[in-house]
N, C-alpha and C. Protein backbone atom coordinates (compact mmCIF):
# COMPACT_ATOMS: atom_id res chain seq x y z
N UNK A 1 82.39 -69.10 51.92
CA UNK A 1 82.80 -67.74 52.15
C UNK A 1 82.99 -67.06 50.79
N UNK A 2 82.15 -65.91 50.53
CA UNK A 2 82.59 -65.19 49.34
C UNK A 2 83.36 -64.35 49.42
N UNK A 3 84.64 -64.01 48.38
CA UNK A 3 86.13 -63.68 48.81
C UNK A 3 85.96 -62.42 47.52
N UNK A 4 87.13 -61.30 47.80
CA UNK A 4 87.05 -60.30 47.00
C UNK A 4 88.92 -60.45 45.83
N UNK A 5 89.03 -61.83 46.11
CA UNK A 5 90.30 -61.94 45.69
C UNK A 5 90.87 -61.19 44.36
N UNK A 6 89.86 -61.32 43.36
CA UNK A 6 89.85 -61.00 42.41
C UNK A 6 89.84 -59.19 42.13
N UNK A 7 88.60 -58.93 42.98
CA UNK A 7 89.23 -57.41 42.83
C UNK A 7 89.89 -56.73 43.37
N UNK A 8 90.20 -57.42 44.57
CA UNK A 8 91.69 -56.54 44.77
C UNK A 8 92.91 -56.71 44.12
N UNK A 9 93.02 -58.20 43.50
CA UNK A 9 94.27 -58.16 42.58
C UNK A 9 93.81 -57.34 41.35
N UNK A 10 93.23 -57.49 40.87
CA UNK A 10 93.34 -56.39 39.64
C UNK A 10 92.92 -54.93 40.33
N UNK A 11 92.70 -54.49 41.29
CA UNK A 11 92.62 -53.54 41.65
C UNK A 11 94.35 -52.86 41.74
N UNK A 12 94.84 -53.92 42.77
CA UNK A 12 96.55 -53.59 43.10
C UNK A 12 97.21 -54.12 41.29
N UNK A 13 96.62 -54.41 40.15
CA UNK A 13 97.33 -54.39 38.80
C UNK A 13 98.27 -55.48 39.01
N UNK A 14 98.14 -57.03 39.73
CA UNK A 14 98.82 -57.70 39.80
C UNK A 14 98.38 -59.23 38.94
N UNK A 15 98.92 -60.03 38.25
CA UNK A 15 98.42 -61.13 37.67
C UNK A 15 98.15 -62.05 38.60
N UNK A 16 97.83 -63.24 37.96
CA UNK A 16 97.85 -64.26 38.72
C UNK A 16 99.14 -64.80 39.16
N UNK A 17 100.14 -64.40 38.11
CA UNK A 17 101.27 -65.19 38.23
C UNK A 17 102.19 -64.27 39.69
N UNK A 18 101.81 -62.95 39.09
CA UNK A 18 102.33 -62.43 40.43
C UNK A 18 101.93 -62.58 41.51
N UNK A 19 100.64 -62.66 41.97
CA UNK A 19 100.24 -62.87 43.68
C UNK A 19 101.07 -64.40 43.37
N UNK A 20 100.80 -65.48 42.74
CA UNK A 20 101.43 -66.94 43.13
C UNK A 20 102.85 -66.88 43.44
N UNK A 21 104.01 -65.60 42.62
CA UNK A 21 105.29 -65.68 43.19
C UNK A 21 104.97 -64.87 44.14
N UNK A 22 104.52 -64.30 44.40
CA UNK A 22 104.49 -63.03 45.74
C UNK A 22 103.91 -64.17 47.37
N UNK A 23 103.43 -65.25 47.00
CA UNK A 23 103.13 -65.67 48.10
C UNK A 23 104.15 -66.68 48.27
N UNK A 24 104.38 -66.61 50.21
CA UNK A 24 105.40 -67.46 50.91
C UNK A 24 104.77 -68.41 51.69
N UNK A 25 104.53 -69.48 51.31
CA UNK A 25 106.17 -70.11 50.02
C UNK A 25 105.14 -70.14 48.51
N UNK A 26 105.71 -69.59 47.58
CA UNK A 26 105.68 -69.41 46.02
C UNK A 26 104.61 -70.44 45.55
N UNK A 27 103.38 -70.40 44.93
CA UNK A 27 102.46 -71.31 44.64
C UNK A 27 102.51 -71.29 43.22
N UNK A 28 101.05 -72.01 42.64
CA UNK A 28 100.99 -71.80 40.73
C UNK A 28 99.86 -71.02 40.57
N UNK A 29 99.61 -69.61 39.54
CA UNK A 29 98.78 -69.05 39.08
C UNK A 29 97.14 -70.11 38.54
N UNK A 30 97.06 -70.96 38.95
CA UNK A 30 96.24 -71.98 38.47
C UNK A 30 95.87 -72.05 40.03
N UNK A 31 96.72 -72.19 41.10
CA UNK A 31 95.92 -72.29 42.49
C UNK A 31 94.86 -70.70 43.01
N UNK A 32 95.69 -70.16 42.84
CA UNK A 32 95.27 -68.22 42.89
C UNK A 32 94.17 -68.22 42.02
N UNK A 33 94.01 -68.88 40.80
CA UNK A 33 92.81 -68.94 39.82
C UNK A 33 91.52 -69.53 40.76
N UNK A 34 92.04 -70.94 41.34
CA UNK A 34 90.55 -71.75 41.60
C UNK A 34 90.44 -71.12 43.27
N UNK A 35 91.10 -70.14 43.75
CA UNK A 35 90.81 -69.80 44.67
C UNK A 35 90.14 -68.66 44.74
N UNK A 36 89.81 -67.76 44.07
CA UNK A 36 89.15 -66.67 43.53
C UNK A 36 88.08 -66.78 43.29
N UNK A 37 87.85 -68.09 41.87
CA UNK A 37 86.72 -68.56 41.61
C UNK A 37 85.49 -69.14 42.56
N UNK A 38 86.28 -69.63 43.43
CA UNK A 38 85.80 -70.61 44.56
C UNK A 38 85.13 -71.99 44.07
N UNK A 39 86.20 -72.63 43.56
CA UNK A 39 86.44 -73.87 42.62
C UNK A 39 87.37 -74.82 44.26
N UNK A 40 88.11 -73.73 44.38
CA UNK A 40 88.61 -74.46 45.47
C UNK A 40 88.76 -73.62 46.83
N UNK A 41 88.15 -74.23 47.90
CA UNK A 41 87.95 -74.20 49.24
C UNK A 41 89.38 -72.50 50.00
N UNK A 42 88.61 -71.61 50.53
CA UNK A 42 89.96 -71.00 50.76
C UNK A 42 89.66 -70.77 52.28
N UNK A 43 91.06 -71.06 52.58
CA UNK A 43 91.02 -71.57 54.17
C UNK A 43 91.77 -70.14 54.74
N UNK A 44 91.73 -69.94 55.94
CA UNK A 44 92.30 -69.02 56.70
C UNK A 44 93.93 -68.79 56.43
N UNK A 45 94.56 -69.76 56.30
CA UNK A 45 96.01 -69.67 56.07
C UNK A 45 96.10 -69.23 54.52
N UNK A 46 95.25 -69.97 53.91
CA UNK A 46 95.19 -69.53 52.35
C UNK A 46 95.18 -68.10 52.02
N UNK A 47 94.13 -67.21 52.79
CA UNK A 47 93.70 -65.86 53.00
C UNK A 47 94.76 -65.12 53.36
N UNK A 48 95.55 -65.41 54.54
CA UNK A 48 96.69 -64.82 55.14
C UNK A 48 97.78 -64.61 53.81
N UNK A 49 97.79 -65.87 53.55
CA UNK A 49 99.03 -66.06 52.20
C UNK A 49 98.62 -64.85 50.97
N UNK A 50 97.51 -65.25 51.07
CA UNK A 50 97.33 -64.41 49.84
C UNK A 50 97.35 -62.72 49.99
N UNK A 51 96.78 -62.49 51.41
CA UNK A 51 96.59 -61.08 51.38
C UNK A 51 98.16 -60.46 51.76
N UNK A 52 98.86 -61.18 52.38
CA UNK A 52 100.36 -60.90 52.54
C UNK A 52 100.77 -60.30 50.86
N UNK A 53 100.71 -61.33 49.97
CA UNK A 53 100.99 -60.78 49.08
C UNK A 53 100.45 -60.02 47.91
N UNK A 54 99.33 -59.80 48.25
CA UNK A 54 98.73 -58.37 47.64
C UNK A 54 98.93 -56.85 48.90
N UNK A 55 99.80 -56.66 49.55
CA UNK A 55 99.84 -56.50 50.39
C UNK A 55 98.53 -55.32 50.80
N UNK A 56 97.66 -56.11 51.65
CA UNK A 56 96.10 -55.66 52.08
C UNK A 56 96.12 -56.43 53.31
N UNK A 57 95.24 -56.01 54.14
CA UNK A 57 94.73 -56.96 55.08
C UNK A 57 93.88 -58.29 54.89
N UNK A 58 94.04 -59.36 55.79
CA UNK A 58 92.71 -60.31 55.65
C UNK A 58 91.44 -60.24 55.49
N UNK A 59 91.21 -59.24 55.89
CA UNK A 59 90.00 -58.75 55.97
C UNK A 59 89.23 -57.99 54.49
N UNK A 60 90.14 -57.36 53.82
CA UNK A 60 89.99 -57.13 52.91
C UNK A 60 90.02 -58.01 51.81
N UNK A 61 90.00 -58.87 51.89
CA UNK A 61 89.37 -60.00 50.40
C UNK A 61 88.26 -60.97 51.05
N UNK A 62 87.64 -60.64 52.27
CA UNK A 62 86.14 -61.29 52.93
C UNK A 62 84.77 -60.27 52.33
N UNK A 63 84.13 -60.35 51.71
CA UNK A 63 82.64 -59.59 51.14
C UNK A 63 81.97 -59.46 52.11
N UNK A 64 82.29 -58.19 52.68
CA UNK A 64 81.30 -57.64 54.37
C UNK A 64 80.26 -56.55 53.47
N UNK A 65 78.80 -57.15 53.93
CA UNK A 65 77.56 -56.33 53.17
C UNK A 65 77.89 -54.93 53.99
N UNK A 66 78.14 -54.36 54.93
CA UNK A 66 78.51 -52.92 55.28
C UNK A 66 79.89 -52.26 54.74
N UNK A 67 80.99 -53.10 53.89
CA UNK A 67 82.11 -52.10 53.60
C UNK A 67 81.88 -51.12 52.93
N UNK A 68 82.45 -50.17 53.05
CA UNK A 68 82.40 -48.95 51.75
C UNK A 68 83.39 -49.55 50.34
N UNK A 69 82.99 -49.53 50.01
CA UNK A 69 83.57 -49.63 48.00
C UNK A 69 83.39 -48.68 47.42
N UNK A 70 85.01 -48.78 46.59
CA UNK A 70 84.88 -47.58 45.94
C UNK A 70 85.12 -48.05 44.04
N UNK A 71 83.71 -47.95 43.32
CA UNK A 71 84.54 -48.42 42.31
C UNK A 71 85.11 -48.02 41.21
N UNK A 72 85.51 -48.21 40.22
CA UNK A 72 85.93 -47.34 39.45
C UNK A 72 85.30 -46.98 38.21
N UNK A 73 84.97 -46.28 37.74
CA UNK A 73 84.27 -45.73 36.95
C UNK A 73 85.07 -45.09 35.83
N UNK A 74 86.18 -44.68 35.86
CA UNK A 74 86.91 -44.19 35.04
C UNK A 74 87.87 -44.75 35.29
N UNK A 75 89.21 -44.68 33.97
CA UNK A 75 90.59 -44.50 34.13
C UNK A 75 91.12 -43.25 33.08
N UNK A 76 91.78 -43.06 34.03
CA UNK A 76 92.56 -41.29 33.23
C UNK A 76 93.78 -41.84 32.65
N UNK A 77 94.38 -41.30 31.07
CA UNK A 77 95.16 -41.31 30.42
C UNK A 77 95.68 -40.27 29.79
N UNK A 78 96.54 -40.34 28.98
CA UNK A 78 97.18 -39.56 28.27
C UNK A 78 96.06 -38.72 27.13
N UNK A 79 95.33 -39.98 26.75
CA UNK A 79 94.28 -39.22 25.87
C UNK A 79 93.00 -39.25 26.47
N UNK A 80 92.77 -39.11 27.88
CA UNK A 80 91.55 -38.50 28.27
C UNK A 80 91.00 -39.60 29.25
N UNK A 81 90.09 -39.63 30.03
CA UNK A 81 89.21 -40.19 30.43
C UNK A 81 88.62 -41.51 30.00
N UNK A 82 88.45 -42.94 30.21
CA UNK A 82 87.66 -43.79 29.68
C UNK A 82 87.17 -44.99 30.80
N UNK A 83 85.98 -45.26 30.17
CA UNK A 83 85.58 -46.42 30.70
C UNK A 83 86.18 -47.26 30.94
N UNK A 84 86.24 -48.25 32.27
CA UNK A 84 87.33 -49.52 32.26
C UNK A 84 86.16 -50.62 31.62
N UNK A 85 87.55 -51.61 31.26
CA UNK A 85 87.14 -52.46 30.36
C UNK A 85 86.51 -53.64 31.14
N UNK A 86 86.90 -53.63 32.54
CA UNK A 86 86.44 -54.98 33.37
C UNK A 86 85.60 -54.29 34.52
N UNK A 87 84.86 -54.08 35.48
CA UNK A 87 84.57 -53.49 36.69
C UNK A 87 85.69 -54.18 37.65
N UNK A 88 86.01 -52.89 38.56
CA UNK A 88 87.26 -52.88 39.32
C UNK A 88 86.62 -51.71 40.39
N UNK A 89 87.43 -52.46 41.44
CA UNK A 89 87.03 -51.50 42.87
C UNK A 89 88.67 -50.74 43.55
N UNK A 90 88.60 -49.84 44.16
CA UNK A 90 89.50 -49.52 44.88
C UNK A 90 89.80 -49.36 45.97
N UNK A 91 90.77 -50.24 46.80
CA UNK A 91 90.80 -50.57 48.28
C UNK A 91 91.05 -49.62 48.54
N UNK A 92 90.35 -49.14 49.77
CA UNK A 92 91.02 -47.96 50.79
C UNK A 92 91.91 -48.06 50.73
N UNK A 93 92.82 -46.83 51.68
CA UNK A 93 94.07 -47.18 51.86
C UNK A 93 94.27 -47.51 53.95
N UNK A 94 94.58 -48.43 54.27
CA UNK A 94 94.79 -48.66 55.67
C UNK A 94 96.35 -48.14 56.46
N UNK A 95 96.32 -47.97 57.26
CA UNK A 95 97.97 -47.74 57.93
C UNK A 95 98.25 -49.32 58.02
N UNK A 96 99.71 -49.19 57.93
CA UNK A 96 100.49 -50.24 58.10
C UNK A 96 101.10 -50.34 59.72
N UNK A 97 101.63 -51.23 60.11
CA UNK A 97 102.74 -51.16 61.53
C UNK A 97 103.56 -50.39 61.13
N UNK A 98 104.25 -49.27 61.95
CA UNK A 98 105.35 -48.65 61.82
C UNK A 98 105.03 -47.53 61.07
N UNK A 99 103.55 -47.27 60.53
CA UNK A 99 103.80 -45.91 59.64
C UNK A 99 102.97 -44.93 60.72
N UNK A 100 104.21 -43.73 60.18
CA UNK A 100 103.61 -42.22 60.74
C UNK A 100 103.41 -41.30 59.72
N UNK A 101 102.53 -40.69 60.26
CA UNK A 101 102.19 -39.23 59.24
C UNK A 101 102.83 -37.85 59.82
N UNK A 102 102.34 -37.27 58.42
CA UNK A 102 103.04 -35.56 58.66
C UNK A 102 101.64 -35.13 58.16
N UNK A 103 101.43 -33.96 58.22
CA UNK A 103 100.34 -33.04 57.90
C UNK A 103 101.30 -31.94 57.27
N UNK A 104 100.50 -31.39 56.20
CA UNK A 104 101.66 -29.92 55.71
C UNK A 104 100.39 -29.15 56.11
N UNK A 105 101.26 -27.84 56.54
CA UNK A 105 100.93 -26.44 57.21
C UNK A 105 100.78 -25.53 55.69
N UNK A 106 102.13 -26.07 55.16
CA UNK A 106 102.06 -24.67 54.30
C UNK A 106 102.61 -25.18 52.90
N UNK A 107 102.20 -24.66 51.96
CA UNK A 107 102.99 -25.78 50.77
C UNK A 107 104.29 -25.30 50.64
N UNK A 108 104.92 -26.62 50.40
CA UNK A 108 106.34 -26.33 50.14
C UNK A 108 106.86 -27.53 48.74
N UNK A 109 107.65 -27.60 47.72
CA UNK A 109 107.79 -28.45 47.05
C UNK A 109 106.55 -28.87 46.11
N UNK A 110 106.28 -30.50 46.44
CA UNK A 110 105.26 -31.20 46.05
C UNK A 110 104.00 -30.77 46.53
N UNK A 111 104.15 -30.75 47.80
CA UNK A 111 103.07 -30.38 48.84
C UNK A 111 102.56 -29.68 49.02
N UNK A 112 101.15 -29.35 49.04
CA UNK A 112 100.49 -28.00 49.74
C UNK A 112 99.44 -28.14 50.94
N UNK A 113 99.74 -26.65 51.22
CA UNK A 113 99.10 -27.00 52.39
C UNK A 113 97.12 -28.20 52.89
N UNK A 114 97.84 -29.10 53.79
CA UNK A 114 96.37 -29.52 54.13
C UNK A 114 96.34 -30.89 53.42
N UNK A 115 97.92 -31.25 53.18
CA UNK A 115 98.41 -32.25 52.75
C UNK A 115 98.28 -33.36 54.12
N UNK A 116 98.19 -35.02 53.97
CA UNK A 116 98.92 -35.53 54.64
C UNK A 116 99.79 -36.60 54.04
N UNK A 117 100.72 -36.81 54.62
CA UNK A 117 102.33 -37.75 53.83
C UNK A 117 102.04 -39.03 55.03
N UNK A 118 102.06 -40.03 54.67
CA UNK A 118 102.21 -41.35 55.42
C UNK A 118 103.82 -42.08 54.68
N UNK A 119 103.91 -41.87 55.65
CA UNK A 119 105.34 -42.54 56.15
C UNK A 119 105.42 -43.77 56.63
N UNK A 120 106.40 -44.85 56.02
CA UNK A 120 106.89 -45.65 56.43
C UNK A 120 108.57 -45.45 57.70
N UNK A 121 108.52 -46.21 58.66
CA UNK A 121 109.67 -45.89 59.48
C UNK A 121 110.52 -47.06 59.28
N UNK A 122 111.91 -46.20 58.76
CA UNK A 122 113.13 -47.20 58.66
C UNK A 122 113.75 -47.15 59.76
N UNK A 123 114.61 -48.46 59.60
CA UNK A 123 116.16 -48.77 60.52
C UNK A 123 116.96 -48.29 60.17
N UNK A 124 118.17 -48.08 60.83
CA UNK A 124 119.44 -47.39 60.45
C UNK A 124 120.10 -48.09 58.91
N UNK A 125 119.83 -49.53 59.30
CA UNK A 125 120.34 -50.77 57.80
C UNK A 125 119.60 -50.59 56.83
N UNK A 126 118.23 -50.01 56.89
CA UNK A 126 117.33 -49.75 55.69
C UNK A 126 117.23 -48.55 54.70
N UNK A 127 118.16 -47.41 55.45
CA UNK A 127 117.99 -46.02 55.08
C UNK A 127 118.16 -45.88 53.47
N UNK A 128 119.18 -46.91 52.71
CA UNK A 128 119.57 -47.14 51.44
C UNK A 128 118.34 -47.35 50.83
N UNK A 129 117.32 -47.57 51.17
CA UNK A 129 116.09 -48.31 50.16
C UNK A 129 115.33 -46.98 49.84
N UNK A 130 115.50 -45.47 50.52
CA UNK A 130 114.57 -44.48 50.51
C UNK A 130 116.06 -43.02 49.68
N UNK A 131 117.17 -43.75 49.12
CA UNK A 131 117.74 -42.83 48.04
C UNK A 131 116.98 -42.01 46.87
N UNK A 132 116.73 -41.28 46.61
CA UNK A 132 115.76 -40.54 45.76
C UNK A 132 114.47 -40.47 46.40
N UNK A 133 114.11 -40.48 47.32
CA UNK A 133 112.98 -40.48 48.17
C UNK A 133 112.63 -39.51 49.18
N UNK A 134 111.85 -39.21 49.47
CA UNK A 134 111.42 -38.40 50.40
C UNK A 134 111.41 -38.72 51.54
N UNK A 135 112.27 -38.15 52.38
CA UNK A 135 112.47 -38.65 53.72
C UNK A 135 112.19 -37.24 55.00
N UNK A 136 111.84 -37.86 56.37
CA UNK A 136 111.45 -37.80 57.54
C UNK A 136 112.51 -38.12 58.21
N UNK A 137 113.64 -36.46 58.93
CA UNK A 137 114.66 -37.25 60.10
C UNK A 137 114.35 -36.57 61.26
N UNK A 138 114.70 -37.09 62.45
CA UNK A 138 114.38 -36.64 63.38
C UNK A 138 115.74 -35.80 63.89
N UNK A 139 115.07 -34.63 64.65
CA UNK A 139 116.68 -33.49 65.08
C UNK A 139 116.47 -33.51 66.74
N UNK A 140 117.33 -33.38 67.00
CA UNK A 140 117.49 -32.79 68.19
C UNK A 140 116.24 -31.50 69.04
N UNK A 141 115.97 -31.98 70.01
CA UNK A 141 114.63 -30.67 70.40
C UNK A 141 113.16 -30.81 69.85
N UNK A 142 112.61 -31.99 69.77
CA UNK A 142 111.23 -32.14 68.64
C UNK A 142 111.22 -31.53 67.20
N UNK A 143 112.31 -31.43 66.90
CA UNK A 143 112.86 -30.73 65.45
C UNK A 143 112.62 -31.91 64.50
N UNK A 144 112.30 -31.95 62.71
CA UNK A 144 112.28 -32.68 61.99
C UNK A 144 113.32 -32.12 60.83
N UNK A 145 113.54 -32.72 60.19
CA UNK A 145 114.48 -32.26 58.61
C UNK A 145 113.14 -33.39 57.43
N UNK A 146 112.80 -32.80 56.69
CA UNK A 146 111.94 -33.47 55.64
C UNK A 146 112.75 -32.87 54.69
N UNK A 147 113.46 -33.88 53.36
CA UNK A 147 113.54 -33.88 52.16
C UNK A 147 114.01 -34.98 51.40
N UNK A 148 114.44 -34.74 50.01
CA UNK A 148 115.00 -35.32 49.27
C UNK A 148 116.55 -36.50 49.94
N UNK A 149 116.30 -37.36 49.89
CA UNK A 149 117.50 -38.77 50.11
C UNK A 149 118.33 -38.25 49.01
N UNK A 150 119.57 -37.78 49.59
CA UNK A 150 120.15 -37.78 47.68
C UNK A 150 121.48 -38.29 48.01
N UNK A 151 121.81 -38.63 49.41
CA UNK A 151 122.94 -40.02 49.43
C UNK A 151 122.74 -40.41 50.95
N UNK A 152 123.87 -40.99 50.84
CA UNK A 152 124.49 -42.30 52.25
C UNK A 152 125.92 -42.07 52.18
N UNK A 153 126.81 -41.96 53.38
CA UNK A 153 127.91 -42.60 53.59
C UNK A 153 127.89 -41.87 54.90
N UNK A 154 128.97 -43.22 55.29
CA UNK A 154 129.51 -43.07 56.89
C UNK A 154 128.27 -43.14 58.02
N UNK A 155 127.54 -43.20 57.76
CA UNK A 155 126.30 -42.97 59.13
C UNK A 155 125.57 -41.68 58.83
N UNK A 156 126.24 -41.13 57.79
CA UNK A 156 125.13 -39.47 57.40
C UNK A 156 124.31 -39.95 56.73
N UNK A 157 123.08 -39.07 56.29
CA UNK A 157 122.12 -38.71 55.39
C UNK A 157 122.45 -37.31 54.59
N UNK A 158 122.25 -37.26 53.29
CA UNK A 158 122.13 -35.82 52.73
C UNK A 158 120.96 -35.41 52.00
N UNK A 159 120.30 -34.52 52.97
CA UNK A 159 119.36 -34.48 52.03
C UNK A 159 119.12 -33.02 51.38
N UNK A 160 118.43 -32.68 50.47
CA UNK A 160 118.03 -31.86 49.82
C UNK A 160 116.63 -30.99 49.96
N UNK A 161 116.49 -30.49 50.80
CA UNK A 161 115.21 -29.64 51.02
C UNK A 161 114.61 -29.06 49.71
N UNK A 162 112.85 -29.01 50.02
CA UNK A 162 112.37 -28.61 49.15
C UNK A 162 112.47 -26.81 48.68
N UNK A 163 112.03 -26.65 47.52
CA UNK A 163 111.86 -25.28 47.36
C UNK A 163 113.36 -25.04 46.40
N UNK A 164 113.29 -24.06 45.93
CA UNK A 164 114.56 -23.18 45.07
C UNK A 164 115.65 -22.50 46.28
N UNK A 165 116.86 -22.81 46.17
CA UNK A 165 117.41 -22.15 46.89
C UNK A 165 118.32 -22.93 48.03
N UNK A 166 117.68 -24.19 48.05
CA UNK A 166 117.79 -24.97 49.69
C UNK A 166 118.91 -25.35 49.36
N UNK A 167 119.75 -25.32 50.17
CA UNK A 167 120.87 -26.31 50.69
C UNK A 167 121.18 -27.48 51.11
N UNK A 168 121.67 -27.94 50.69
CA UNK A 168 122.03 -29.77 51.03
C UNK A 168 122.05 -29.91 52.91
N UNK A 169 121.41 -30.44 53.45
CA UNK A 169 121.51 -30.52 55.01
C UNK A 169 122.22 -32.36 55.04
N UNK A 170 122.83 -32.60 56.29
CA UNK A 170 123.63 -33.59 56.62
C UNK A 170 123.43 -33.98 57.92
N UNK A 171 123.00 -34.96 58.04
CA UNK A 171 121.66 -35.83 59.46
C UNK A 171 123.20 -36.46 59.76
N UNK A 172 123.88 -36.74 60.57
CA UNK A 172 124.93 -38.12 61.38
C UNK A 172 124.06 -38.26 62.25
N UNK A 173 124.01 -40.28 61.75
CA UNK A 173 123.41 -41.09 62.72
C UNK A 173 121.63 -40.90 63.49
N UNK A 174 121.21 -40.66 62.57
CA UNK A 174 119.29 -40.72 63.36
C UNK A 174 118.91 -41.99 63.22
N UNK A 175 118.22 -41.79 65.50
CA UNK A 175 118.10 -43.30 65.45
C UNK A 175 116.87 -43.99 64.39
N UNK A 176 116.17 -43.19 63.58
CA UNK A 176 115.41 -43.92 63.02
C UNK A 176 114.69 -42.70 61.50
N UNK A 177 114.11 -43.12 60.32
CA UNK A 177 113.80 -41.94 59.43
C UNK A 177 112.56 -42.63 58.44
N UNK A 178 111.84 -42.08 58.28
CA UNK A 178 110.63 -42.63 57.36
C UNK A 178 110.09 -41.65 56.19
N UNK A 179 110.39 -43.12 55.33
CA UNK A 179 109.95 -42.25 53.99
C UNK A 179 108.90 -42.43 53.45
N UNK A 180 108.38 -41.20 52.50
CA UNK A 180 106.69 -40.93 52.11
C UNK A 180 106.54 -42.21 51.27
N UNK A 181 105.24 -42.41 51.57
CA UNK A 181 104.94 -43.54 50.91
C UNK A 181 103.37 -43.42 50.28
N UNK A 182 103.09 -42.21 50.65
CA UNK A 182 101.62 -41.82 50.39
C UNK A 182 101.06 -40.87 50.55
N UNK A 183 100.75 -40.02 49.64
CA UNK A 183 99.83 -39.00 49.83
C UNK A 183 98.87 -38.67 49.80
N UNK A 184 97.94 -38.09 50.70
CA UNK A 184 96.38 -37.98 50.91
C UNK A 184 96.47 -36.45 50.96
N UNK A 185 95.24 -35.92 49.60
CA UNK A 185 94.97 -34.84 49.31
C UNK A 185 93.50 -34.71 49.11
N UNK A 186 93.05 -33.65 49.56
CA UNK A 186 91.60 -33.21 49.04
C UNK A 186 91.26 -32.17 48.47
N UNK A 187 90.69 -32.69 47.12
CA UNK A 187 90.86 -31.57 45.93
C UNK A 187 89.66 -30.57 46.43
């Protein structure tokens, strides 16, 4: 089986050493090496392990002659445009379980219109991980509140709407809130 291991880890900017701690249970950058190479045999559980922790699908480190690839041709910097030094591809991006999108209507903030935001959906115990973040709450009546996480206590949210002017709004208790995790724009 020819495997794309390799460019998706340097695609996702991860070493060897990192996919080997990133996989459960924790391997050696020397196994992640001969498994890439195809020095050593990579089995279905191997695949799972590994794509868990590049986080991609299985499917995405199998060499299907119909995928679309996208590769890279440039990297943009501070001082301009340049050739990459290795050839490198860039994985689509796939939905995850649990993520929802927003579409923007009209620009507001970051956003303009014709935007879409993919969202991850938290638990009530998780809401702490999306502080400084852009968050998705749900209101009463098919109503939403989208902004800025700018605390926690007691079972509230406070967030900070976009734009000049906005006022701090205060969510008690939403059964559930998801924060941006991605933006898809077309220039």
């Amino acid at each position: 089986m020819i495997t794309r291991i390799r460019e998706v880890r340097r695609a996702r900017g991860m070493t060897l050493d990192d996919v080997a701690r990133a996989c459960d249970p924790p391997t050696t950058p020397q196994t992640i090496g001969r498994l890439e190479t195809g020095t050593r045999t990579v089995s279905v559980s191997w695949l799972n392990r590994i794509a868990e922790a590049l986080g991609v699908e299985a499917a995405d480190l199998v060499d299907h002659p119909d995928r679309a690839e996208l590769p890279v041709v440039a990297i943009l910097s501070a001082s301009g445009a340049t050739a990459p030094k290795r050839q490198a591809l860039v994985v689509p991006p796939k939905a995850a379980g649990g993520q929802v999108a927003m579409t923007v209507a009209a620009s507001t903030g970051d956003y303009r219109a014709g935007d879409e935001v993919w969202l991850d959906r938290l638990d009530p115990e998780h809401y702490g991980q999306a502080i400084n973040r852009d968050l998705l709450v749900p209101r009463p009546a098919g109503r939403f509140l989208f902004g800025r996480l700018i605390g926690r206590e007691d079972g509230k949210l406070h967030l900070l709407p976009f734009g000049t002017g906005g006022r701090q709004q205060v969510v008690a208790d939403p059964p559930w809130a998801a924060v941006a995790v991605r933006l898809v724009r077309a220039l």
